[in-house]
C-alpha atoms as a PDB file:
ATOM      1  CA  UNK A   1       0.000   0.000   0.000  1.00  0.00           C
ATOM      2  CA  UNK A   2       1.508   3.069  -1.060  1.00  0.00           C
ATOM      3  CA  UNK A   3       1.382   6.183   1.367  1.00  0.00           C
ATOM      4  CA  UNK A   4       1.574  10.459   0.836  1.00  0.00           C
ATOM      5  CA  UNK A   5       2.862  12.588   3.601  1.00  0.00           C
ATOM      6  CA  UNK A   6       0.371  15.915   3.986  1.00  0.00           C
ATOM      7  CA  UNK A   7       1.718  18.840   5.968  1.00  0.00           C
ATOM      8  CA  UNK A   8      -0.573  18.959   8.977  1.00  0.00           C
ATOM      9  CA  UNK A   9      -3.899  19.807   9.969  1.00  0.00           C
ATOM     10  CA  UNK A  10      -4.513  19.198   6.419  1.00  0.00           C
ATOM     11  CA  UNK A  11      -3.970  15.307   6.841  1.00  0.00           C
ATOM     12  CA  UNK A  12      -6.810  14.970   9.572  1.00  0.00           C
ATOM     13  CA  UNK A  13      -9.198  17.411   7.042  1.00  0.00           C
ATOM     14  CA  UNK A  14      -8.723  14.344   4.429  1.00  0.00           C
ATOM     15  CA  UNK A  15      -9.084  11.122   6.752  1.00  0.00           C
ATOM     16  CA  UNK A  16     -11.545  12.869   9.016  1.00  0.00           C
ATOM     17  CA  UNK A  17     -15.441  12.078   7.686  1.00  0.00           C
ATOM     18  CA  UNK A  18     -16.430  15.706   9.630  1.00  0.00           C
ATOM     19  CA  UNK A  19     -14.287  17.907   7.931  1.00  0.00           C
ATOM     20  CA  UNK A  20     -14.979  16.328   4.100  1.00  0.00           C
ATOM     21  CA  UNK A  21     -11.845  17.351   2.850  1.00  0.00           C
ATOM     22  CA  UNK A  22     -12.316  14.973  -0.814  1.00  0.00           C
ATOM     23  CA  UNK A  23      -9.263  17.061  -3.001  1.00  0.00           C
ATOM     24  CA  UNK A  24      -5.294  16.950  -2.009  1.00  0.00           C
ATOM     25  CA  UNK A  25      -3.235  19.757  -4.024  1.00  0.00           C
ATOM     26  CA  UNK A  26      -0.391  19.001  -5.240  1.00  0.00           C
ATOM     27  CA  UNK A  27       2.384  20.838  -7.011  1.00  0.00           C
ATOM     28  CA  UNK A  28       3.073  17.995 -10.034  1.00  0.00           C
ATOM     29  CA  UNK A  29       2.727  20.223 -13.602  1.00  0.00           C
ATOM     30  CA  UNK A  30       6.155  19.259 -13.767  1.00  0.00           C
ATOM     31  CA  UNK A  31       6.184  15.886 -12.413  1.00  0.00           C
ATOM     32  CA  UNK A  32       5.200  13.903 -14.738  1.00  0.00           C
ATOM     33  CA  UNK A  33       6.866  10.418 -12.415  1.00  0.00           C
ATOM     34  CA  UNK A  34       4.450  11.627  -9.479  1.00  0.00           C
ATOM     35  CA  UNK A  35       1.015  12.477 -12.040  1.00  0.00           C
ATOM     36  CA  UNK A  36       1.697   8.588 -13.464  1.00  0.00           C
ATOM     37  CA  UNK A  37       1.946   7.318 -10.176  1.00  0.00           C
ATOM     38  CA  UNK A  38      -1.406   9.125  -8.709  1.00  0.00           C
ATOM     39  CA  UNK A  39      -3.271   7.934 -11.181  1.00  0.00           C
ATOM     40  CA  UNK A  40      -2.496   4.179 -11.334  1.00  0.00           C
ATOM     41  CA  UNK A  41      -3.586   4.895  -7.596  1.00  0.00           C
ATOM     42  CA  UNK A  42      -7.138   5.355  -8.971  1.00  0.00           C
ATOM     43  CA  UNK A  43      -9.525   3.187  -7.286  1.00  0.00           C
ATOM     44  CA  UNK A  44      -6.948   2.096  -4.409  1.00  0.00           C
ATOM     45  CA  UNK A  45      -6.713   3.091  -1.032  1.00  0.00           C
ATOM     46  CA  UNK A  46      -4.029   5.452  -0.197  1.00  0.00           C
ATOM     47  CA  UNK A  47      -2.685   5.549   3.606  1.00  0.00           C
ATOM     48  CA  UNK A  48      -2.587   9.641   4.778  1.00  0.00           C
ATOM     49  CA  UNK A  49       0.755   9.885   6.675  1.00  0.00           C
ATOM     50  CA  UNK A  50       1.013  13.546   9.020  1.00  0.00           C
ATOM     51  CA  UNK A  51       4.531  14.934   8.199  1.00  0.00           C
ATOM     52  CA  UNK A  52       5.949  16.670  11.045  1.00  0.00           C
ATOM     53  CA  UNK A  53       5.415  20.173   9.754  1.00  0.00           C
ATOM     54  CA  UNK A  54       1.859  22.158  10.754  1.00  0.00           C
ATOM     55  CA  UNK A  55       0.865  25.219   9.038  1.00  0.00           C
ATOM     56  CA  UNK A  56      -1.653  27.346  10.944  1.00  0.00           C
ATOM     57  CA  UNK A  57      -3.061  28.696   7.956  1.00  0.00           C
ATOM     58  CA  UNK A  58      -3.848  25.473   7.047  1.00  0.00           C
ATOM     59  CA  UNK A  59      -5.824  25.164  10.331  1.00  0.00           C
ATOM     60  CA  UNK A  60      -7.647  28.799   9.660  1.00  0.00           C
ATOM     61  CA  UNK A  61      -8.472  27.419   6.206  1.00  0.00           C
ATOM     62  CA  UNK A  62     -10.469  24.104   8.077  1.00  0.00           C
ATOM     63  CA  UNK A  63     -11.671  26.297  10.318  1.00  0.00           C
ATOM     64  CA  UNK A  64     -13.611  28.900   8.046  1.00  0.00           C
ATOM     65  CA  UNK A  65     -14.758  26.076   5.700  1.00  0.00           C
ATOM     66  CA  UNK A  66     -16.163  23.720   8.888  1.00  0.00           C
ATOM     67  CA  UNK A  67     -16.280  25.466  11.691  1.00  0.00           C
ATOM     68  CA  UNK A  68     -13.668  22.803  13.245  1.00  0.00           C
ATOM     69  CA  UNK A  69     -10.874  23.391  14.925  1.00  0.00           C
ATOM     70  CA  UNK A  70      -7.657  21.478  14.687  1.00  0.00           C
ATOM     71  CA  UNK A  71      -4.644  22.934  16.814  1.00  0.00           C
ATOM     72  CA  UNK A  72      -1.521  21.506  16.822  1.00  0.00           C
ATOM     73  CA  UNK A  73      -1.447  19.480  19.842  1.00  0.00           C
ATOM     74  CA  UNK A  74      -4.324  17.400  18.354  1.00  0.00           C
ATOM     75  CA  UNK A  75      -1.896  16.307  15.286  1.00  0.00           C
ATOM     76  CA  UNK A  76       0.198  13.296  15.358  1.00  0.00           C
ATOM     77  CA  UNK A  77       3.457  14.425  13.657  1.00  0.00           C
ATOM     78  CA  UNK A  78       4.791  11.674  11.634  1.00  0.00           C
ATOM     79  CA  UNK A  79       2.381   9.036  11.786  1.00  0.00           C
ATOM     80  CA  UNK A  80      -0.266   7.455   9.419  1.00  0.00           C
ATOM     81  CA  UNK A  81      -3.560   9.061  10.721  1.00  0.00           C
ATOM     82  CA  UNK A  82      -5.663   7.102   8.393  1.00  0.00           C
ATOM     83  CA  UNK A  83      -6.653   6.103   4.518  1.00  0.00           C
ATOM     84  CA  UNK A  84      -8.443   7.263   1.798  1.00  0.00           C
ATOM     85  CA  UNK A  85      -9.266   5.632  -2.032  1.00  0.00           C
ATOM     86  CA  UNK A  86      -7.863   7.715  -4.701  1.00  0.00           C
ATOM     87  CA  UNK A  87     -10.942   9.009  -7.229  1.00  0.00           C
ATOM     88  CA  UNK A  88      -9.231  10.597  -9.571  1.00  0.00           C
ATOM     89  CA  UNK A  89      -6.363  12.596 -10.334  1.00  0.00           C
ATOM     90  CA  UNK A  90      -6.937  16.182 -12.757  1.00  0.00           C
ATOM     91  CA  UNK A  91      -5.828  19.274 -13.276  1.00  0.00           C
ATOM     92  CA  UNK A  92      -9.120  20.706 -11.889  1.00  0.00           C
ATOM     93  CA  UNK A  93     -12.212  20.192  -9.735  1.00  0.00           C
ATOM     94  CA  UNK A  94     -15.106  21.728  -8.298  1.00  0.00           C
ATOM     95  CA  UNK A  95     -14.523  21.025  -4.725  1.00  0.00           C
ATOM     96  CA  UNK A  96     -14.253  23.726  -2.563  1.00  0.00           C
ATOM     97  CA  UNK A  97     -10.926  22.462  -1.274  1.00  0.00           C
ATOM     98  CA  UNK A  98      -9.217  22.781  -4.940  1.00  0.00           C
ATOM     99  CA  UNK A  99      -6.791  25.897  -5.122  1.00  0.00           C
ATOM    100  CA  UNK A 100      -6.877  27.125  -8.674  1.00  0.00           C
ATOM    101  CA  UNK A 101      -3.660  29.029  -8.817  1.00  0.00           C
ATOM    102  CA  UNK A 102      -2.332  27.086 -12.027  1.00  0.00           C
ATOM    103  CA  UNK A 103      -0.193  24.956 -10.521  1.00  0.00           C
ATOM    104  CA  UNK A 104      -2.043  22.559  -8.505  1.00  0.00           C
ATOM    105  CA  UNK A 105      -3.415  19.498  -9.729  1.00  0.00           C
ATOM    106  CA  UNK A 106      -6.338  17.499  -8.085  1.00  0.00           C
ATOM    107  CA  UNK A 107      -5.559  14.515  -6.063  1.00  0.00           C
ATOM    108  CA  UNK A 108      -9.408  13.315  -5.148  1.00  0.00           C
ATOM    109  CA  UNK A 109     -10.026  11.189  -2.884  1.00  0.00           C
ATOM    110  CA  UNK A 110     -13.326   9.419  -1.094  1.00  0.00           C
ATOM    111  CA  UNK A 111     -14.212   7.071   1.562  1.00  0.00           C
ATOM    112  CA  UNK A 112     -12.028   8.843   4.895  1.00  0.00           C
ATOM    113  CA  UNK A 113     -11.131   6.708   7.674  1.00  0.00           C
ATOM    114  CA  UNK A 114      -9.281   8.022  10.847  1.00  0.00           C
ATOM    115  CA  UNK A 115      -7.260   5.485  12.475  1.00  0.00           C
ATOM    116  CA  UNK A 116      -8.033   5.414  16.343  1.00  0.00           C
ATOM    117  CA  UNK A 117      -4.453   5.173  16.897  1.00  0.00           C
ATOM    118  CA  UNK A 118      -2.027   7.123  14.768  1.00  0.00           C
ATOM    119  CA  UNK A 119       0.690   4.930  13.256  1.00  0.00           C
ATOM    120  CA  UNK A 120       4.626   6.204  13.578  1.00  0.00           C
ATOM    121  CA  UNK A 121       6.438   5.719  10.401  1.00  0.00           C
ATOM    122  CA  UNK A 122       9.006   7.466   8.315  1.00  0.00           C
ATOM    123  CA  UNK A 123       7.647   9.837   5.925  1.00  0.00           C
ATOM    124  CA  UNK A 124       9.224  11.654   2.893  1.00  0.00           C
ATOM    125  CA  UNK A 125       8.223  13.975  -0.072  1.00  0.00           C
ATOM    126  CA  UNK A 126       6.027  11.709  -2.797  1.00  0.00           C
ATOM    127  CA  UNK A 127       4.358   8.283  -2.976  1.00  0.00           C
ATOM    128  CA  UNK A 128       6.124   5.734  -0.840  1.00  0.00           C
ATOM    129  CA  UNK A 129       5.058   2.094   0.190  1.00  0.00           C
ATOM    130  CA  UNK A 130       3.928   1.568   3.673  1.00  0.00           C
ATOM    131  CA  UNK A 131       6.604  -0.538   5.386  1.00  0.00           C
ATOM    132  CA  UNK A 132       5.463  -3.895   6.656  1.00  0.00           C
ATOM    133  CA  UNK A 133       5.212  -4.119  10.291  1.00  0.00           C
ATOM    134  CA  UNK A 134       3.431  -0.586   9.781  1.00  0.00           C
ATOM    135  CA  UNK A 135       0.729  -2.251   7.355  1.00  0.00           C
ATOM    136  CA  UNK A 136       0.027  -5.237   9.492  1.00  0.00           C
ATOM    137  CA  UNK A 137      -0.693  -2.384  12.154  1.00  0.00           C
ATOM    138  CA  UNK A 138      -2.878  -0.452   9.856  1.00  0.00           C
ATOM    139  CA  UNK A 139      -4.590  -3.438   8.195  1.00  0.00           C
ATOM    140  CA  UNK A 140      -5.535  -4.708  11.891  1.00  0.00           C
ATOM    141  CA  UNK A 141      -6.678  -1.025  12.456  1.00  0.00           C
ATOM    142  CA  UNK A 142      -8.871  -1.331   9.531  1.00  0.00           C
ATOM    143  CA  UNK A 143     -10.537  -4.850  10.395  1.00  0.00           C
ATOM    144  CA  UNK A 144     -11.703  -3.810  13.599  1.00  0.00           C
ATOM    145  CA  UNK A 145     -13.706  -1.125  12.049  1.00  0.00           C
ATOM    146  CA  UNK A 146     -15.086  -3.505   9.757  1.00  0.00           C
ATOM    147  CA  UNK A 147     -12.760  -2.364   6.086  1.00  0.00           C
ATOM    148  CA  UNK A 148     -10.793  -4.866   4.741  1.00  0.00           C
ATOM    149  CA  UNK A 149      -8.062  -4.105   2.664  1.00  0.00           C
END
């Protein structure tokens, strides 16, 4: 299972149901490695990984859109936080969560689930593959909420 590191609170906005977050933007008009790999991810689930950085502009942005706030000390700094399935992958989108600067592209995504207990792992810029022992954790996660992988 491949995972994507998202500067936090932006990773609980996708993997939290509440919040509805259902677009990641992403930098890639130039990446054409990344844009190939996001979209043979269409249709698969994708583990959300928090990367140690927060951004409380980020957090202002959640906040004005749901009326929910996420502070930093309720972020878990590089760990999986949860999984989504990749939609689609564009260079636009109607969601409200889209920046249309012309440089993002549209990672969407459906079907959030928060983990009940955040999973430390090594993060990094791009897709990566969830390491083993860390799957087993997250798969067992999963089952007892009733998703199988």
């Amino acid at each position: 299972m491949k995972m994507l590191s998202v500067i936090s609170p932006m990773d609980l906005a996708l993997v939290d149901p509440r919040i509805g977050k259902d677009v990641e933007n992403r930098a890639w008009k130039n990446a054409s490695g990344l844009q190939g790999q996001a979209r043979r991810l269409i249709g698969q689930r994708l583990a959300i990984h928090a990367s140690k950085k927060y951004d409380g502009r980020y957090a202002g942005m959640i906040r004005r859109l749901t009326g929910i706030d996420l502070p930093k000390d309720h972020t878990s700094p590089g760990c999986i936080v949860g999984v989504v399935t990749v939609a689609d992958f564009t260079d636009w989108s109607s969601s409200r969560w889209f920046v249309d600067d012309g440089e993002q592209l549209a990672l969407s995504v459906r079907d959030p689930i928060r983990l009940p207990e955040p999973i430390a792992c090594v993060g990094g810029l791009g897709f990566r593959e969830v390491p083993t022992a860390e799957f087993n954790w997250l798969k067992d996660q999963l089952l007892f909420q009733g998703v199988m992988l």
